[in-house]
PDB file of N, CA and C in Angstrom:
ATOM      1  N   UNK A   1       4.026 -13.864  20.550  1.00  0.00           N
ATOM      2  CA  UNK A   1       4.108 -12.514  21.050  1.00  0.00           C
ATOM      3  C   UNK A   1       5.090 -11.641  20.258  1.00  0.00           C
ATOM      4  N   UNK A   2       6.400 -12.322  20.118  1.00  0.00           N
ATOM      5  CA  UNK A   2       7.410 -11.202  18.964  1.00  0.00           C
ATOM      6  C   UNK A   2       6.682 -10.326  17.852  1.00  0.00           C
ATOM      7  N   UNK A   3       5.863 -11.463  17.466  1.00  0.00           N
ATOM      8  CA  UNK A   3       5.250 -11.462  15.750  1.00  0.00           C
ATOM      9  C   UNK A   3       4.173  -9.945  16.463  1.00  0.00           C
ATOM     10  N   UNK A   4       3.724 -10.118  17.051  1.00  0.00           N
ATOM     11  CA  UNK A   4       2.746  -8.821  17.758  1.00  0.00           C
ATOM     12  C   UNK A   4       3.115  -7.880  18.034  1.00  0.00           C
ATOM     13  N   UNK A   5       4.608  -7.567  18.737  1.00  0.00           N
ATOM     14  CA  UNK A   5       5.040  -6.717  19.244  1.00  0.00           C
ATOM     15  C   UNK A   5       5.575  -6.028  17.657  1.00  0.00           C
ATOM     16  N   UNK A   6       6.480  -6.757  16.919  1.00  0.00           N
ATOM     17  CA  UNK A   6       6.538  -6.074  15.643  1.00  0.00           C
ATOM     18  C   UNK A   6       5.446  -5.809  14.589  1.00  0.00           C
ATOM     19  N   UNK A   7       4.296  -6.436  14.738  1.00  0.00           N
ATOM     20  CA  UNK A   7       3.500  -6.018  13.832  1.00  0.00           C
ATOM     21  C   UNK A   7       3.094  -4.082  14.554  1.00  0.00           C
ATOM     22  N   UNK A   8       2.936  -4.443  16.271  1.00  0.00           N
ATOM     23  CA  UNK A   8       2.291  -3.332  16.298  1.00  0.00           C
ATOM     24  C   UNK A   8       3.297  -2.132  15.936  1.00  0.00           C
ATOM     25  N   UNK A   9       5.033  -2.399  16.361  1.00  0.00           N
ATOM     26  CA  UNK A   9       5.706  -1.182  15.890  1.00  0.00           C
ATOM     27  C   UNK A   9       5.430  -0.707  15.002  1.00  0.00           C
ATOM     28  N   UNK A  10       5.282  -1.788  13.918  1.00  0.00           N
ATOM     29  CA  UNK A  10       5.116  -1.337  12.251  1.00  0.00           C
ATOM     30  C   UNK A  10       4.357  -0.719  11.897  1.00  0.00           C
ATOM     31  N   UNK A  11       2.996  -0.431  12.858  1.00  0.00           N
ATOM     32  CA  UNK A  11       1.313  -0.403  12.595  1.00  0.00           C
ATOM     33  C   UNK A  11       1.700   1.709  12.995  1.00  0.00           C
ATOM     34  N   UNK A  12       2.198   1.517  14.401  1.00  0.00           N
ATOM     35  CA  UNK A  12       2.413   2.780  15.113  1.00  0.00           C
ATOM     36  C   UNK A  12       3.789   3.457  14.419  1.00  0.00           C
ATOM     37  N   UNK A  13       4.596   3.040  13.416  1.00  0.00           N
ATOM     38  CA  UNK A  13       5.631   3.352  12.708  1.00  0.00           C
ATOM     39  C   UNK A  13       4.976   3.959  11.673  1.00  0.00           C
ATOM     40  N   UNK A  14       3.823   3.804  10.952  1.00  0.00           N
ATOM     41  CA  UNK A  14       3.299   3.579   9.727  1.00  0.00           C
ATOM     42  C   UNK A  14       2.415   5.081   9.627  1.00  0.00           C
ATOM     43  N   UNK A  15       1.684   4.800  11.002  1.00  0.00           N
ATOM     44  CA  UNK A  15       0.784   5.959  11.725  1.00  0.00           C
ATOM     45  C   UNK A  15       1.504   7.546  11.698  1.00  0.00           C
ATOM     46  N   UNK A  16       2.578   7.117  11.916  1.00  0.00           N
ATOM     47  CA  UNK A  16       3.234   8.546  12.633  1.00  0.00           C
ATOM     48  C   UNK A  16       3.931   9.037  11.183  1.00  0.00           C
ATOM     49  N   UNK A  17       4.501   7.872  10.147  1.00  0.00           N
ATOM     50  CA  UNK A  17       4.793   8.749   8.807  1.00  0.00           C
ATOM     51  C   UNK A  17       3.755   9.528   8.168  1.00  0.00           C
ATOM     52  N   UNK A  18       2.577   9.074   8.294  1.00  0.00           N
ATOM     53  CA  UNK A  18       1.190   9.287   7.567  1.00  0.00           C
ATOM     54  C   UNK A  18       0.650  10.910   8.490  1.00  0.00           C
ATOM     55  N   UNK A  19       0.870  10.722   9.543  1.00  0.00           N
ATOM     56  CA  UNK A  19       0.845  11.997  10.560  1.00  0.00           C
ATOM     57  C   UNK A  19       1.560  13.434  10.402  1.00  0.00           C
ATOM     58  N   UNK A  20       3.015  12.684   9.950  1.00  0.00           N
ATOM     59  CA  UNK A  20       3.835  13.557   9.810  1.00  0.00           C
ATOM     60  C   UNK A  20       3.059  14.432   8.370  1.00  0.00           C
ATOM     61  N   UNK A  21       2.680  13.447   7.683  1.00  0.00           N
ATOM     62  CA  UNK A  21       2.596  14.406   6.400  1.00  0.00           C
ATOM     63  C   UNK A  21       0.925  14.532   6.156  1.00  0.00           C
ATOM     64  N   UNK A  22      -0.166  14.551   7.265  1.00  0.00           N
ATOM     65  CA  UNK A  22      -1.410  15.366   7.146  1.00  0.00           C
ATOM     66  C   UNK A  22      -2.150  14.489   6.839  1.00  0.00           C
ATOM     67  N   UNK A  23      -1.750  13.154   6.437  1.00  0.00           N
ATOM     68  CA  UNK A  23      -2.981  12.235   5.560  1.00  0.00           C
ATOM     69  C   UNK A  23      -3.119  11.208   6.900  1.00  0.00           C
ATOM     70  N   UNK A  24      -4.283  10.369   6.129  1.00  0.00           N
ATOM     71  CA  UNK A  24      -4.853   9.161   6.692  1.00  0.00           C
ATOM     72  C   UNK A  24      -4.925   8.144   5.829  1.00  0.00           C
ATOM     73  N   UNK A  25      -4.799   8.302   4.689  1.00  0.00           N
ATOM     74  CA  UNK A  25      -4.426   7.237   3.797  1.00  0.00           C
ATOM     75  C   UNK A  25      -3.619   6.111   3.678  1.00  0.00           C
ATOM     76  N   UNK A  26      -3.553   4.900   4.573  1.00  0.00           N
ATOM     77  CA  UNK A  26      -2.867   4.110   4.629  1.00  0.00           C
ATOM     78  C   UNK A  26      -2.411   3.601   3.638  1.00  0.00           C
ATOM     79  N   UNK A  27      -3.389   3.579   2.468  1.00  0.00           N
ATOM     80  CA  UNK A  27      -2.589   2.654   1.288  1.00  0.00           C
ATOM     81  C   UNK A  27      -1.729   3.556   0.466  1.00  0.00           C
ATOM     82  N   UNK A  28      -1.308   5.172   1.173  1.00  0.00           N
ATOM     83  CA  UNK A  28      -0.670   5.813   0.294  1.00  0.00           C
ATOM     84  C   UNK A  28       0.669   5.663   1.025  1.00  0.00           C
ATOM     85  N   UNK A  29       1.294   4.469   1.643  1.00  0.00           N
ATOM     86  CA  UNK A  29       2.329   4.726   2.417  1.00  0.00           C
ATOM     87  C   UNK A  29       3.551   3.947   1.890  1.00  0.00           C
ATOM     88  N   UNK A  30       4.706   4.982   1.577  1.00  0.00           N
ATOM     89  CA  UNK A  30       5.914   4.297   1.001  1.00  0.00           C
ATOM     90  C   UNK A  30       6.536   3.315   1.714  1.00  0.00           C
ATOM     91  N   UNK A  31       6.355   2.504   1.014  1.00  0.00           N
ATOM     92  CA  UNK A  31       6.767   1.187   2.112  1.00  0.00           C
ATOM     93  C   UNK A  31       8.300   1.034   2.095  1.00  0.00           C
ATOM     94  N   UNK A  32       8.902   1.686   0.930  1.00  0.00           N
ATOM     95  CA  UNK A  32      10.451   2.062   1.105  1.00  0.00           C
ATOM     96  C   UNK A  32      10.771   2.568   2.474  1.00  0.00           C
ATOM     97  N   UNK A  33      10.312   3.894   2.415  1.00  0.00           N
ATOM     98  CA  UNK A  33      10.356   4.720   3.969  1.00  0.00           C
ATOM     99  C   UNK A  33       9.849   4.188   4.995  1.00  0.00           C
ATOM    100  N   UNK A  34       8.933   3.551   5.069  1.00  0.00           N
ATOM    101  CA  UNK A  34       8.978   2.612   6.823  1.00  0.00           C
ATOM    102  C   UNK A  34       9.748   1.267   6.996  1.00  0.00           C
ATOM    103  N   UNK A  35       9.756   0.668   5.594  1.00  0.00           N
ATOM    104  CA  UNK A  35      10.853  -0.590   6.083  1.00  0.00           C
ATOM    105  C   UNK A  35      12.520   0.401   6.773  1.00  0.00           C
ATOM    106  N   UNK A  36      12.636   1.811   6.291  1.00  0.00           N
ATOM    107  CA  UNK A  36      13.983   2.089   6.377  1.00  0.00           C
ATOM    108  C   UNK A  36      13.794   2.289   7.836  1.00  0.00           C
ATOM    109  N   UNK A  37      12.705   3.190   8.247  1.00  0.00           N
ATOM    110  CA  UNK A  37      12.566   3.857   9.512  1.00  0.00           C
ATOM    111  C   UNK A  37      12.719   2.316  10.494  1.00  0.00           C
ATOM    112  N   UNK A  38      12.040   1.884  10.506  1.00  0.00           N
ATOM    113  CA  UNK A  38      11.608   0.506  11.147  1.00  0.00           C
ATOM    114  C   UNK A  38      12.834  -0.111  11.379  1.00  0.00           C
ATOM    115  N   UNK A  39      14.227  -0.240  10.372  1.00  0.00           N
ATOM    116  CA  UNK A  39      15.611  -0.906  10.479  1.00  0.00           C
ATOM    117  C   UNK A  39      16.135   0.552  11.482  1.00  0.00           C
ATOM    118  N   UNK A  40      16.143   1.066  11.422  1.00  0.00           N
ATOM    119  CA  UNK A  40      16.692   2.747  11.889  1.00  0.00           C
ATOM    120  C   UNK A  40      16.246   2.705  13.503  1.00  0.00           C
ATOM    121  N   UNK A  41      15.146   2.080  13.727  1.00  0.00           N
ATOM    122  CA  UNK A  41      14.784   1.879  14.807  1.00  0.00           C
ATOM    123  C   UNK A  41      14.999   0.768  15.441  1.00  0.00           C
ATOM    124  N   UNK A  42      15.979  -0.571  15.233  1.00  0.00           N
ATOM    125  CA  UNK A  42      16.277  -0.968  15.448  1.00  0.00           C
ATOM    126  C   UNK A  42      15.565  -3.192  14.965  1.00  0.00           C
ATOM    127  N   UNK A  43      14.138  -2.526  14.222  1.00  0.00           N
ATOM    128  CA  UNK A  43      13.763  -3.831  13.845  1.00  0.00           C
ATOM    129  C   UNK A  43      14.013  -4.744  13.196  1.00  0.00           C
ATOM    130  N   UNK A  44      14.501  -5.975  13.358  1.00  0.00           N
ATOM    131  CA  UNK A  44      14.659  -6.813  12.415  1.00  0.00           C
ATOM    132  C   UNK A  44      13.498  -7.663  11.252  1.00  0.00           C
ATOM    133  N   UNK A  45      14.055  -7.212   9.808  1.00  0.00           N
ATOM    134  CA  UNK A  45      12.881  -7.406   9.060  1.00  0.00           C
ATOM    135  C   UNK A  45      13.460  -8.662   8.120  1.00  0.00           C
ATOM    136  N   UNK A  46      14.440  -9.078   8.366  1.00  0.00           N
ATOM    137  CA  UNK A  46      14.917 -10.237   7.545  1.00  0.00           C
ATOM    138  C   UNK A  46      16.330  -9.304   7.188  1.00  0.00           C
ATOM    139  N   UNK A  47      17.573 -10.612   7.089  1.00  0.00           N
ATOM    140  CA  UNK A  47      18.785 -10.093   6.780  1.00  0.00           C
ATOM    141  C   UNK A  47      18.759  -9.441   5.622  1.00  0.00           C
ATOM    142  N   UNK A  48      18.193 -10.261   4.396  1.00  0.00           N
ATOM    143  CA  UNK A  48      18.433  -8.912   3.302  1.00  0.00           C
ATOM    144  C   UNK A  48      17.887  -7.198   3.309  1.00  0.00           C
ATOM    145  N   UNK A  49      16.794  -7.313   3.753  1.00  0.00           N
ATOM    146  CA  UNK A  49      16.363  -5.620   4.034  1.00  0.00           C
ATOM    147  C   UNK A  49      17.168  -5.310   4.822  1.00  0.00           C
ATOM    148  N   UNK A  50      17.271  -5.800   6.311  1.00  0.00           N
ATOM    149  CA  UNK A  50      17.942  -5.107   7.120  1.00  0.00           C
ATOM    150  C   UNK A  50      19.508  -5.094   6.562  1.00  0.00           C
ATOM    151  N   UNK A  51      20.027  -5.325   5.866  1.00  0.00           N
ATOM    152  CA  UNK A  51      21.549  -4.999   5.145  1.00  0.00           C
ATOM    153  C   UNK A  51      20.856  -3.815   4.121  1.00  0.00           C
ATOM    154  N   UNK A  52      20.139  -4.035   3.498  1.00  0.00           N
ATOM    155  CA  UNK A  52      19.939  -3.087   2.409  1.00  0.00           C
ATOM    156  C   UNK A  52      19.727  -1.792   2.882  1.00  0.00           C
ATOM    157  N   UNK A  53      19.212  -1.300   4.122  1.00  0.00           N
ATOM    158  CA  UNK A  53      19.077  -0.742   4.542  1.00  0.00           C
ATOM    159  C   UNK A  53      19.880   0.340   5.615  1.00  0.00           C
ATOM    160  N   UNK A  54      20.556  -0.514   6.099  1.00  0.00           N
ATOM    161  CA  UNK A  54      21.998  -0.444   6.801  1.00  0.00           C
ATOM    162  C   UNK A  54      22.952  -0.113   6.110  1.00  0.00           C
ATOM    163  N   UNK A  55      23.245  -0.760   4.824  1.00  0.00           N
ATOM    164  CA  UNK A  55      23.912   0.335   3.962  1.00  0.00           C
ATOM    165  C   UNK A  55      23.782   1.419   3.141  1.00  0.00           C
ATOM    166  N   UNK A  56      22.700   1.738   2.983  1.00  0.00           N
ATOM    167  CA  UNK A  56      21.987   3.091   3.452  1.00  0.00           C
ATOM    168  C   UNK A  56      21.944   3.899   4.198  1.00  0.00           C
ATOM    169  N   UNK A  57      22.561   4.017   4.940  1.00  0.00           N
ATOM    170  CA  UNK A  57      22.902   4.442   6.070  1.00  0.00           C
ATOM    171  C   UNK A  57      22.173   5.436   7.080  1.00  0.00           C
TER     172      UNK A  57
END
């Protein structure tokens, strides 16, 4: 169930960047910018992103 609940954040995280900016193009999606959003929101994506990201602030 974890593995589900984060896939779907990621899915509905992914949706709403792509929204924000008019498209539907999934494969045009910076995967920089949702791994950040996704740590920002509190997900854990593995210690190294989530540090890389975090110090990013």
């Amino acid at each position: 169930m974890p593995n589900c609940f984060a896939m779907g954040e990621a899915a509905g995280t992914a949706a709403a960047i792509l929204a924000g900016k008019g498209s539907c193009q999934t494969r045009s999606i910076d995967v920089t910018t949702l791994q950040s959003r996704l740590v920002r929101q509190g997900a854990w994506l593995g210690d190294d992103i989530n540090e890389r990201y975090r110090e990013e602030g």
